[in-house]
N, C-alpha and C. Protein backbone atom coordinates (compact mmCIF):
# COMPACT_ATOMS: atom_id res chain seq x y z
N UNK A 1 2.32 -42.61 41.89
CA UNK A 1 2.65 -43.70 42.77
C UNK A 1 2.95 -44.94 41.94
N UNK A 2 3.61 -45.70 42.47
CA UNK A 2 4.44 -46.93 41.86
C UNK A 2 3.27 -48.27 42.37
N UNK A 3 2.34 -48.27 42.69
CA UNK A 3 1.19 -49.68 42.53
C UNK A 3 1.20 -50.17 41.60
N UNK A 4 1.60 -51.60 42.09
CA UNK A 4 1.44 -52.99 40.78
C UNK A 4 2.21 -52.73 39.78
N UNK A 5 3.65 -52.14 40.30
CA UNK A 5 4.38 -51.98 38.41
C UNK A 5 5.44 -53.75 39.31
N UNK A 6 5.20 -54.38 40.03
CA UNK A 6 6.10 -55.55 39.85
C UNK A 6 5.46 -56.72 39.16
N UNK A 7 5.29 -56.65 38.27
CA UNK A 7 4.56 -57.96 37.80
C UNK A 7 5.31 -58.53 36.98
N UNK A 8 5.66 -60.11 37.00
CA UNK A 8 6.25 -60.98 36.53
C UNK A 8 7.70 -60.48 36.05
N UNK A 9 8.54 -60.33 37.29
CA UNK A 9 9.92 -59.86 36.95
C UNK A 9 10.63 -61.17 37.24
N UNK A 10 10.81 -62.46 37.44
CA UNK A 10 10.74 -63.71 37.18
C UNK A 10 12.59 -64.04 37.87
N UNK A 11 12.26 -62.93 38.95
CA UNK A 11 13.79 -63.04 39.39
C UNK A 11 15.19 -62.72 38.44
N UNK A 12 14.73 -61.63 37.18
CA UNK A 12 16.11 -61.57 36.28
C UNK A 12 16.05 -60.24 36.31
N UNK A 13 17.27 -59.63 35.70
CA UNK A 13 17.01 -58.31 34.97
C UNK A 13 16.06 -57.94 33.77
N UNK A 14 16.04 -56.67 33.55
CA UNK A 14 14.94 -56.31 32.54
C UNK A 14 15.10 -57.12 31.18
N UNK A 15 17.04 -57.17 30.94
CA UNK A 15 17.46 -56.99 29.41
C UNK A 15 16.72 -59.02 29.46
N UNK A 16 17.31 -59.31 30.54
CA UNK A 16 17.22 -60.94 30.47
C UNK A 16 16.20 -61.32 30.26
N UNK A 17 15.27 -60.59 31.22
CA UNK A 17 13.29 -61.14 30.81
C UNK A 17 12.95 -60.57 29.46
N UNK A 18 13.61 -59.68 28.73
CA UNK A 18 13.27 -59.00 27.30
C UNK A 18 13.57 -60.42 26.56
N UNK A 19 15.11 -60.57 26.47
CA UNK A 19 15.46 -61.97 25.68
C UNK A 19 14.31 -63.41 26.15
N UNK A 20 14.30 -63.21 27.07
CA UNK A 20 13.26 -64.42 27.41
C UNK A 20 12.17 -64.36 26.98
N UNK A 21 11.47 -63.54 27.35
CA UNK A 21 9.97 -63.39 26.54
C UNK A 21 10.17 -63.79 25.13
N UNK A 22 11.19 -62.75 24.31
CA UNK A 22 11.43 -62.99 22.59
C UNK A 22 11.44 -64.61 22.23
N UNK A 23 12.39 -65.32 23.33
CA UNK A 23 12.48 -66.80 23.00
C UNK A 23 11.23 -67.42 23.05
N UNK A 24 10.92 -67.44 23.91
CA UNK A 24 9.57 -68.48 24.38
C UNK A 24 8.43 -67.88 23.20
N UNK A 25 8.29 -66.64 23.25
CA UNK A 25 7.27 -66.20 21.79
C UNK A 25 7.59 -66.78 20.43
N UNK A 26 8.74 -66.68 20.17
CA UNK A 26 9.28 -67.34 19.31
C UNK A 26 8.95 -69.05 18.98
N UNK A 27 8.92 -69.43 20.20
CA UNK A 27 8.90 -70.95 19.82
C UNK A 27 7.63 -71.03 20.12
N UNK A 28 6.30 -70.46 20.70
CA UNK A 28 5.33 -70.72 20.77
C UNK A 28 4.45 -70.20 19.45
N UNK A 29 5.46 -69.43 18.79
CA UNK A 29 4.86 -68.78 17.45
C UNK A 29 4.91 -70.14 16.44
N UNK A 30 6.16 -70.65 16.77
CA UNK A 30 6.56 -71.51 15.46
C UNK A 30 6.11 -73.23 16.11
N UNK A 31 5.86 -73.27 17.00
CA UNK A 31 5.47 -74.55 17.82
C UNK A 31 3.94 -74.69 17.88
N UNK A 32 3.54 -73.70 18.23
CA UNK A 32 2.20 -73.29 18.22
C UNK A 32 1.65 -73.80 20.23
N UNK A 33 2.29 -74.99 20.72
CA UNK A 33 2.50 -74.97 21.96
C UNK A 33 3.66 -75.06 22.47
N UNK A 34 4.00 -74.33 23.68
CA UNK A 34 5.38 -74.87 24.62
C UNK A 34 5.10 -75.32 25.93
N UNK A 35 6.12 -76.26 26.36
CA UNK A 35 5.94 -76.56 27.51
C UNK A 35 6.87 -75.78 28.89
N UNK A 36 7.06 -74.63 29.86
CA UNK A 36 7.82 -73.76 30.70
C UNK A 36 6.95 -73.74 31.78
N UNK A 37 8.00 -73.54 32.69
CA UNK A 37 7.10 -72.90 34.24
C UNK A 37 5.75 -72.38 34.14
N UNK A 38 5.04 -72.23 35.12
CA UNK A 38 3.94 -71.80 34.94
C UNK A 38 4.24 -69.98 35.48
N UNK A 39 5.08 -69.67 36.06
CA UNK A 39 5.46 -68.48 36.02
C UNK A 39 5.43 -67.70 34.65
N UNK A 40 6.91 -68.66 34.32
CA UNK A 40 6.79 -68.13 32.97
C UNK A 40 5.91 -67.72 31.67
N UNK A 41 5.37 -68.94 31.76
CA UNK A 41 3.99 -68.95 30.68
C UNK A 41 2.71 -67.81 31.40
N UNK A 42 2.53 -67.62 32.46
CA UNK A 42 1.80 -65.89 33.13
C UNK A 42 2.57 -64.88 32.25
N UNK A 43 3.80 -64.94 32.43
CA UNK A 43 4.33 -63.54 31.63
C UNK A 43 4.76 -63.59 30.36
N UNK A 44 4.98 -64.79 29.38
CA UNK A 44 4.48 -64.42 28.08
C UNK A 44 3.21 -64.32 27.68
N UNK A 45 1.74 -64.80 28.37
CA UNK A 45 1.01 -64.51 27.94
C UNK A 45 0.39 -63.06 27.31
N UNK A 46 0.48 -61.93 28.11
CA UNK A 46 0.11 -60.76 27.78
C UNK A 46 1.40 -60.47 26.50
N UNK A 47 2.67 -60.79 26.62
CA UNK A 47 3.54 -60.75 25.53
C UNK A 47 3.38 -60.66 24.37
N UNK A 48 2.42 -62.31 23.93
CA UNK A 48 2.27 -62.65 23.09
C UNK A 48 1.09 -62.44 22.42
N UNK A 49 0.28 -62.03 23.14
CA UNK A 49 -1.02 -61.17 22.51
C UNK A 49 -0.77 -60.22 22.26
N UNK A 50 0.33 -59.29 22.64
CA UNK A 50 0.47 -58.19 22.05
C UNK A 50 0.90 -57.99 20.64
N UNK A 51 1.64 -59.24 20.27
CA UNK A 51 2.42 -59.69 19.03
C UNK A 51 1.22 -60.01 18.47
N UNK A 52 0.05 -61.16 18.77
CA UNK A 52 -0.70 -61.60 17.89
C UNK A 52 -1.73 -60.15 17.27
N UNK A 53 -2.04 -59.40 18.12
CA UNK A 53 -2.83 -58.15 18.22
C UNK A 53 -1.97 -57.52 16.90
N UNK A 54 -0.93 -57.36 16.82
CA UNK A 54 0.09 -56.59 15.60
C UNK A 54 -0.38 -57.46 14.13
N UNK A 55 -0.13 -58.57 14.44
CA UNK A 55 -0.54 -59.33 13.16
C UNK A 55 -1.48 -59.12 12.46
N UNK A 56 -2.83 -59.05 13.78
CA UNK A 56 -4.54 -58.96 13.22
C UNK A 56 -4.08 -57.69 12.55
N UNK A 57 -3.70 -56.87 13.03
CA UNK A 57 -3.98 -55.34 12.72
C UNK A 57 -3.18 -55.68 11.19
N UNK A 58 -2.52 -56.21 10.91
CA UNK A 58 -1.33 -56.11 9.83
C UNK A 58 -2.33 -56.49 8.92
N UNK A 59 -3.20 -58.07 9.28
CA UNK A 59 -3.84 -58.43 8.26
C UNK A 59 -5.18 -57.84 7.97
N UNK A 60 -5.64 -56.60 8.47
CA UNK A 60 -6.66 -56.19 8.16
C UNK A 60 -6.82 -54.97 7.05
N UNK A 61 -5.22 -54.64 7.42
CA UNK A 61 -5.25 -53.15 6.43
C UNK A 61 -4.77 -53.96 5.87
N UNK A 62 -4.97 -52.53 4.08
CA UNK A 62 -4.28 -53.26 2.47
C UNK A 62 -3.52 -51.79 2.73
N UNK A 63 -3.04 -51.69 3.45
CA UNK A 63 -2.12 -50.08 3.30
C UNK A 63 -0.67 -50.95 3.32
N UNK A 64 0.17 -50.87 2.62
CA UNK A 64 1.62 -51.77 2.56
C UNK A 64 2.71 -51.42 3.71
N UNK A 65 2.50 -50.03 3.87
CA UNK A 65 3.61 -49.05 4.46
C UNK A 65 2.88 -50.07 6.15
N UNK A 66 1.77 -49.82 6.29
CA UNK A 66 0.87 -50.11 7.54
C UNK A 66 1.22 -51.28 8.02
N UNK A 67 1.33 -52.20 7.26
CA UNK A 67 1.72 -54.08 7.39
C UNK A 67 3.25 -53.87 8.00
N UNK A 68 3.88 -53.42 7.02
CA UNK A 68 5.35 -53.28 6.89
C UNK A 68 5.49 -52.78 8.32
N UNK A 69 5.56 -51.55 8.99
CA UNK A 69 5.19 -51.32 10.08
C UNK A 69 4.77 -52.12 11.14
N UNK A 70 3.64 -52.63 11.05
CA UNK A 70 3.48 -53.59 12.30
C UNK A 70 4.18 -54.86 12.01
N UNK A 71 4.89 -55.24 11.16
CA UNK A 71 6.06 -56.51 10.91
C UNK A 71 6.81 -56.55 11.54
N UNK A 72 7.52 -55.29 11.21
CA UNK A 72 8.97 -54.55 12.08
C UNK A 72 8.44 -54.47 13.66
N UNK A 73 7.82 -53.82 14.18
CA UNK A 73 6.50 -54.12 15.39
C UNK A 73 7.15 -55.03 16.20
N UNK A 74 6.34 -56.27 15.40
CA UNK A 74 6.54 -57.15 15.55
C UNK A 74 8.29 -58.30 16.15
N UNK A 75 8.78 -57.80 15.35
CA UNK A 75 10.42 -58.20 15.09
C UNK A 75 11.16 -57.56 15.58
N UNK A 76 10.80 -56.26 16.42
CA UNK A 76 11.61 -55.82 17.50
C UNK A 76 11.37 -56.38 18.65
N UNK A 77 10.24 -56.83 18.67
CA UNK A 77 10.00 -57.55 20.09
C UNK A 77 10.29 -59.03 19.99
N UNK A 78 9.58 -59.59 18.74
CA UNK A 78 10.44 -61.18 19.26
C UNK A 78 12.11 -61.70 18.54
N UNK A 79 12.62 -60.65 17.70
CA UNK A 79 13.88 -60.99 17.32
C UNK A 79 14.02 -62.09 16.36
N UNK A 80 13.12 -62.86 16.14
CA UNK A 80 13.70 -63.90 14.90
C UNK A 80 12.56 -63.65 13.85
N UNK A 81 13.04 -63.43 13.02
CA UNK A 81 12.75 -63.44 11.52
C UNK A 81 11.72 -64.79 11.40
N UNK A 82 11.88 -65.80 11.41
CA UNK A 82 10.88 -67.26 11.30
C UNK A 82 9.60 -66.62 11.64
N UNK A 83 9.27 -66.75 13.29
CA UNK A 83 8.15 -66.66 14.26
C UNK A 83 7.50 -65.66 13.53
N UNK A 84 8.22 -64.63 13.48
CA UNK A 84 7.12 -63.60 12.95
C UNK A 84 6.35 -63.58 11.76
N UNK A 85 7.10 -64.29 10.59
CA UNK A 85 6.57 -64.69 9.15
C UNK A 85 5.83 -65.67 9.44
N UNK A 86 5.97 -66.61 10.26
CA UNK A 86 4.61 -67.40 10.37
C UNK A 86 3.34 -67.09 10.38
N UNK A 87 3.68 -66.27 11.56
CA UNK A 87 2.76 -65.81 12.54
C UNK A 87 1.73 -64.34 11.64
N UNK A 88 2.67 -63.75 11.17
CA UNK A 88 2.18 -62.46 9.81
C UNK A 88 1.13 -63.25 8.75
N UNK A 89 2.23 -64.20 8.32
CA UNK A 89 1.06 -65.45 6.58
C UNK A 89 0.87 -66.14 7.18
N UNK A 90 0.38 -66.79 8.05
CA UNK A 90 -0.17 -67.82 8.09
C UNK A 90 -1.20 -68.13 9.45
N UNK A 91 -0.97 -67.52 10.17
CA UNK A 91 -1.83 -67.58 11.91
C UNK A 91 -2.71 -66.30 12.02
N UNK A 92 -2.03 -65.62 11.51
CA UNK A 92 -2.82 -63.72 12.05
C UNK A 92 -4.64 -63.99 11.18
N UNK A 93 -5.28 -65.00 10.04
CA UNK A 93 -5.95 -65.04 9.07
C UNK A 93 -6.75 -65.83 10.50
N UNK A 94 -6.48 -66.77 11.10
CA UNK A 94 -7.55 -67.33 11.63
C UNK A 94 -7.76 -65.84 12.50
N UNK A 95 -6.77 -65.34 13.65
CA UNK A 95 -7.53 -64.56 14.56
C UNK A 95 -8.06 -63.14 14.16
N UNK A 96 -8.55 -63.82 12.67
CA UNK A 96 -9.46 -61.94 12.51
C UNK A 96 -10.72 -62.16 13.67
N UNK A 97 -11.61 -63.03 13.36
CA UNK A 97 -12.69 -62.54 14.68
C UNK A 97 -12.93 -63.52 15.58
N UNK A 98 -11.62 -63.23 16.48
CA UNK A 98 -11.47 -63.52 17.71
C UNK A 98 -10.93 -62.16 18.34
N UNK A 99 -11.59 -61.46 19.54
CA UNK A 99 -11.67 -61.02 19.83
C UNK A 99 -10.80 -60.72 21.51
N UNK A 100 -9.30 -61.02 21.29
CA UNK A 100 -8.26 -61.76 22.24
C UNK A 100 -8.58 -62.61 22.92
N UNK A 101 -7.94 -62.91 23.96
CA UNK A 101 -7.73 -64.44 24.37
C UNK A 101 -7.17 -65.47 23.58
N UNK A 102 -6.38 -64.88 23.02
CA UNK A 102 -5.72 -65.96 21.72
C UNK A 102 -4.73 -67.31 22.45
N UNK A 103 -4.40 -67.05 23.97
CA UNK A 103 -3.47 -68.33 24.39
C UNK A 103 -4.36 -68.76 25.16
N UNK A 104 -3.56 -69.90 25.47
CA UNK A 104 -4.39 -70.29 27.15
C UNK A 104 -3.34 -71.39 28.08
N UNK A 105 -3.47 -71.93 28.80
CA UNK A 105 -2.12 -71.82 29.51
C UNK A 105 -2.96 -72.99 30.52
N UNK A 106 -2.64 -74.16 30.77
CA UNK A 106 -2.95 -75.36 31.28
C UNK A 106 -1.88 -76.33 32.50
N UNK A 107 -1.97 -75.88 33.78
CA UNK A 107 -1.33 -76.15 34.47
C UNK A 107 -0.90 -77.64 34.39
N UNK A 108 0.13 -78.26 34.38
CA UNK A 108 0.44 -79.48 34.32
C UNK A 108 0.60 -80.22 36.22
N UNK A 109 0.32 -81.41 35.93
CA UNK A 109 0.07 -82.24 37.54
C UNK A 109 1.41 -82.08 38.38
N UNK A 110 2.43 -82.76 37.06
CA UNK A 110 3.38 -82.97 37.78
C UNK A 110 4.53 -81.98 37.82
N UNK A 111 4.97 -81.49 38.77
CA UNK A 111 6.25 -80.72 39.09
C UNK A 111 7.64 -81.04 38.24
N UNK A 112 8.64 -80.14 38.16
CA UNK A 112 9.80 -79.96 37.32
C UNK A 112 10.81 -80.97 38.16
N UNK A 113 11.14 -82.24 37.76
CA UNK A 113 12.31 -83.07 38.49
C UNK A 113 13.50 -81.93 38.59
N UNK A 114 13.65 -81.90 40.39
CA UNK A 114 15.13 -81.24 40.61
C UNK A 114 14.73 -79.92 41.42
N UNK A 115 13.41 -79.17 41.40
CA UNK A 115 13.45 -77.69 41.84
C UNK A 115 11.83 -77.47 42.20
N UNK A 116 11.13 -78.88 41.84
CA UNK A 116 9.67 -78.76 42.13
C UNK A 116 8.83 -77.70 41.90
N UNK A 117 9.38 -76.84 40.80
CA UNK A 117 8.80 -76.03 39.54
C UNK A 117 7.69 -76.26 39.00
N UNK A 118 6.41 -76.01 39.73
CA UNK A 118 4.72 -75.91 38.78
C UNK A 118 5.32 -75.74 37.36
N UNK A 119 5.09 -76.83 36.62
CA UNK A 119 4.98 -76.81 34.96
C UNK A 119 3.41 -76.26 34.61
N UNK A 120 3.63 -75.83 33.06
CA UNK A 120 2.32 -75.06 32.59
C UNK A 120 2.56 -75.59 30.92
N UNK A 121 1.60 -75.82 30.13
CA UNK A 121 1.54 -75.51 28.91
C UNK A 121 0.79 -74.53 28.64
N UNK A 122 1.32 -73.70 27.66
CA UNK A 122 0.72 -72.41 26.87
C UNK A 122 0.57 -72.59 25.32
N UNK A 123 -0.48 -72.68 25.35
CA UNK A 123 -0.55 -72.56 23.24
C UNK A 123 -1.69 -71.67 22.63
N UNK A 124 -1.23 -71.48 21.34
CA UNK A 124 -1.96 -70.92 20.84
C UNK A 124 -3.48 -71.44 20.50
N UNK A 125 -4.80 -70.66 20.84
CA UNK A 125 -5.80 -71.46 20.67
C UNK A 125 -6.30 -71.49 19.23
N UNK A 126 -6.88 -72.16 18.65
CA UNK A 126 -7.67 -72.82 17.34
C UNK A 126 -8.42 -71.42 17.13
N UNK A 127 -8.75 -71.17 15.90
CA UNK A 127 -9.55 -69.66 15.70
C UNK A 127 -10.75 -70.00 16.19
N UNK A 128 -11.41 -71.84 15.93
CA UNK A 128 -12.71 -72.12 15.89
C UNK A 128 -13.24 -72.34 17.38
N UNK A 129 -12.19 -71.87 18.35
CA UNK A 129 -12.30 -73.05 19.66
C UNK A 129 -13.29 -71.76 20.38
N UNK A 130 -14.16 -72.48 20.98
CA UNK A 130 -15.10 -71.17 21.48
C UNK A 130 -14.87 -70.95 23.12
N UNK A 131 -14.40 -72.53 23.43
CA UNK A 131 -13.62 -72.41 25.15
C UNK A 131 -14.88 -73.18 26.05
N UNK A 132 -14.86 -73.03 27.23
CA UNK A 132 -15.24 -73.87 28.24
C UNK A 132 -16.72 -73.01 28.41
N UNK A 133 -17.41 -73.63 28.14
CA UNK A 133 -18.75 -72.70 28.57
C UNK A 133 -19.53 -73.73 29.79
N UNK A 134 -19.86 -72.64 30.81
CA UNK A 134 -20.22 -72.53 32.01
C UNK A 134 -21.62 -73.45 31.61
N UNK A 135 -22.44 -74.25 32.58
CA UNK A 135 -23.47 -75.06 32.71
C UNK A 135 -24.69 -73.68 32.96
N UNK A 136 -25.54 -73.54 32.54
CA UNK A 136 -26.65 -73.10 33.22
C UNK A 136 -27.08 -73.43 34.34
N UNK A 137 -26.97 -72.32 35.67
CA UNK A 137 -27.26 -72.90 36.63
C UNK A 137 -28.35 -73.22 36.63
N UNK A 138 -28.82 -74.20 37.61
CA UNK A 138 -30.32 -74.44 37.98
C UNK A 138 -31.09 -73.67 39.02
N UNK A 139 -32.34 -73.77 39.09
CA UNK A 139 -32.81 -72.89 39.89
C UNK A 139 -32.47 -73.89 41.38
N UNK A 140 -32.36 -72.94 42.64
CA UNK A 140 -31.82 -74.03 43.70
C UNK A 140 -33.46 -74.88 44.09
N UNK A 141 -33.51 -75.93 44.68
CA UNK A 141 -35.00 -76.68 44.46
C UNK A 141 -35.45 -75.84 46.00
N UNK A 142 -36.32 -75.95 46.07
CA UNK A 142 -37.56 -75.65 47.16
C UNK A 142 -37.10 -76.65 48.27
N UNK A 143 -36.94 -76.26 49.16
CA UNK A 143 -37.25 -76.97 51.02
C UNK A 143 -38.65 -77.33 50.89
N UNK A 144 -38.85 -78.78 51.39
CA UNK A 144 -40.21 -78.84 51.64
C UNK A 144 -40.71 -78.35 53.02
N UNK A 145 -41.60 -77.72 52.83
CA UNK A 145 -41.89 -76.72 54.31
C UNK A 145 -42.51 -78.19 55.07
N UNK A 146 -42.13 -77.90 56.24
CA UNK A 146 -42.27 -78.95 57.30
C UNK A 146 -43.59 -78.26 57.72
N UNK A 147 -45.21 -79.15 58.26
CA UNK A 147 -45.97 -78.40 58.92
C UNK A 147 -45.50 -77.68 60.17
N UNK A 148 -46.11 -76.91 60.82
CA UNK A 148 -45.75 -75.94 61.77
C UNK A 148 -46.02 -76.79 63.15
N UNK A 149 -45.24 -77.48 63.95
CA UNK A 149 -45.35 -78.22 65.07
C UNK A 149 -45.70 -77.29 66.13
N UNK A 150 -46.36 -78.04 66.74
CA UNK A 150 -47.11 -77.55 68.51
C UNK A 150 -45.93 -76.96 68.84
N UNK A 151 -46.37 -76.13 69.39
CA UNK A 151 -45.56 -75.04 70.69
C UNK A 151 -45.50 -76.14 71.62
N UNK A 152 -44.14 -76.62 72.06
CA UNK A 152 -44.08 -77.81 73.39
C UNK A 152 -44.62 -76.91 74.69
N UNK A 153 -45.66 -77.62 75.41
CA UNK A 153 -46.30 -77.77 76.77
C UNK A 153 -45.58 -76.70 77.15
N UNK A 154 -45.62 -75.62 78.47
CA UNK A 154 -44.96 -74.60 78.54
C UNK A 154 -44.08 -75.72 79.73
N UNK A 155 -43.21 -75.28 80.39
CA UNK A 155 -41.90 -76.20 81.04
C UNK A 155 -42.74 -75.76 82.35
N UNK A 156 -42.84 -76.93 83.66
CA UNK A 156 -43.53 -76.29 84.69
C UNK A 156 -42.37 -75.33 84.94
N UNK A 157 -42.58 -74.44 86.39
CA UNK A 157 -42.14 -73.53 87.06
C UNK A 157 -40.70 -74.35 87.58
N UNK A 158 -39.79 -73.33 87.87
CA UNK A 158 -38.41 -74.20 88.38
C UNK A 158 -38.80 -73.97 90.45
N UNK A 159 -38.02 -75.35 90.57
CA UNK A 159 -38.78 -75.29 92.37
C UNK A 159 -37.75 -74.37 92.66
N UNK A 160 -38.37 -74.18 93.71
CA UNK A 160 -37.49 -72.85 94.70
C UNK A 160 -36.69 -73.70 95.52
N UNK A 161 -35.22 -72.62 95.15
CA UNK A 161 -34.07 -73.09 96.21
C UNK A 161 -34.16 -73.57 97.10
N UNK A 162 -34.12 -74.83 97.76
CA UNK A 162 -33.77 -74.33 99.28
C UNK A 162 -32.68 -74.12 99.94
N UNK A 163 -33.23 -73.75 101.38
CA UNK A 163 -32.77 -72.83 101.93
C UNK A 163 -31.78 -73.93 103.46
């Protein structure tokens, strides 16, 4: 069965969202943030972890053939030569232990003048950044128990209809 294969088809053809993804990875490789739809930035995210995921792996083995391999990997999916050499020497070293979640993606207030387009920024996060950690909840406080009030007087009897 075909469940949930439509996800983020962004109103184009396949070949067009292929080139698109490559771009926007590209400049978020070599930018380190971009600013696009918030559509958009949903569907490079998984994109671009997949690319950063190639890197870690590149920089962990000393096997040459292995690197070389996930380079190319790499460079079939985002197409420019730059992004990926960055991203290979110089970015893949912080996310050895980070454990994905490498983007994050920050809705912007104001809308796109002309088409009222939700804007988003997406960037790459800091190796050191540990993220938003949740407050410890508190325990909820105690009701003060009210003493237990008199049973009110019983109500007299209701008078009988008349007739």
């Amino acid at each position: 069965m075909r469940h949930c294969k439509h996800r983020y088809q962004l109103g184009v053809k396949k070949e067009h969202r292929q080139a698109l993804m490559a771009s926007l990875a590209g400049a978020l490789f070599l930018h380190n943030r971009i600013q696009t739809t918030l559509a958009k930035a949903k569907a490079l995210r998984p994109f671009a972890e997949k690319i950063v995921t190639l890197a870690k792996k590149a920089a962990q083995t000393d096997d040459k053939v292995k690197k070389l391999h996930y380079y190319r990997l790499a460079l079939a999916k985002v197409r420019q030569e730059e992004p990926v050499a960055v991203l290979f020497n110089k970015r893949a070293q912080e996310f050895l232990n980070r454990n994905g979640g490498y983007t994050r993606i920050y809705k912007l207030a104001i809308p796109r003048v002309g088409d009222a387009t939700p804007m988003a920024l997406i960037e790459l996060i800091a190796a050191d950044d540990e993220g938003h950690k949740k407050a410890p909840k508190k325990a909820p406080a105690k009701k003060a128990e009210k003493p237990a009030e008199e049973a009110p007087a019983e109500a007299a009897p209701a008078p009988a209809a008349a007739e």
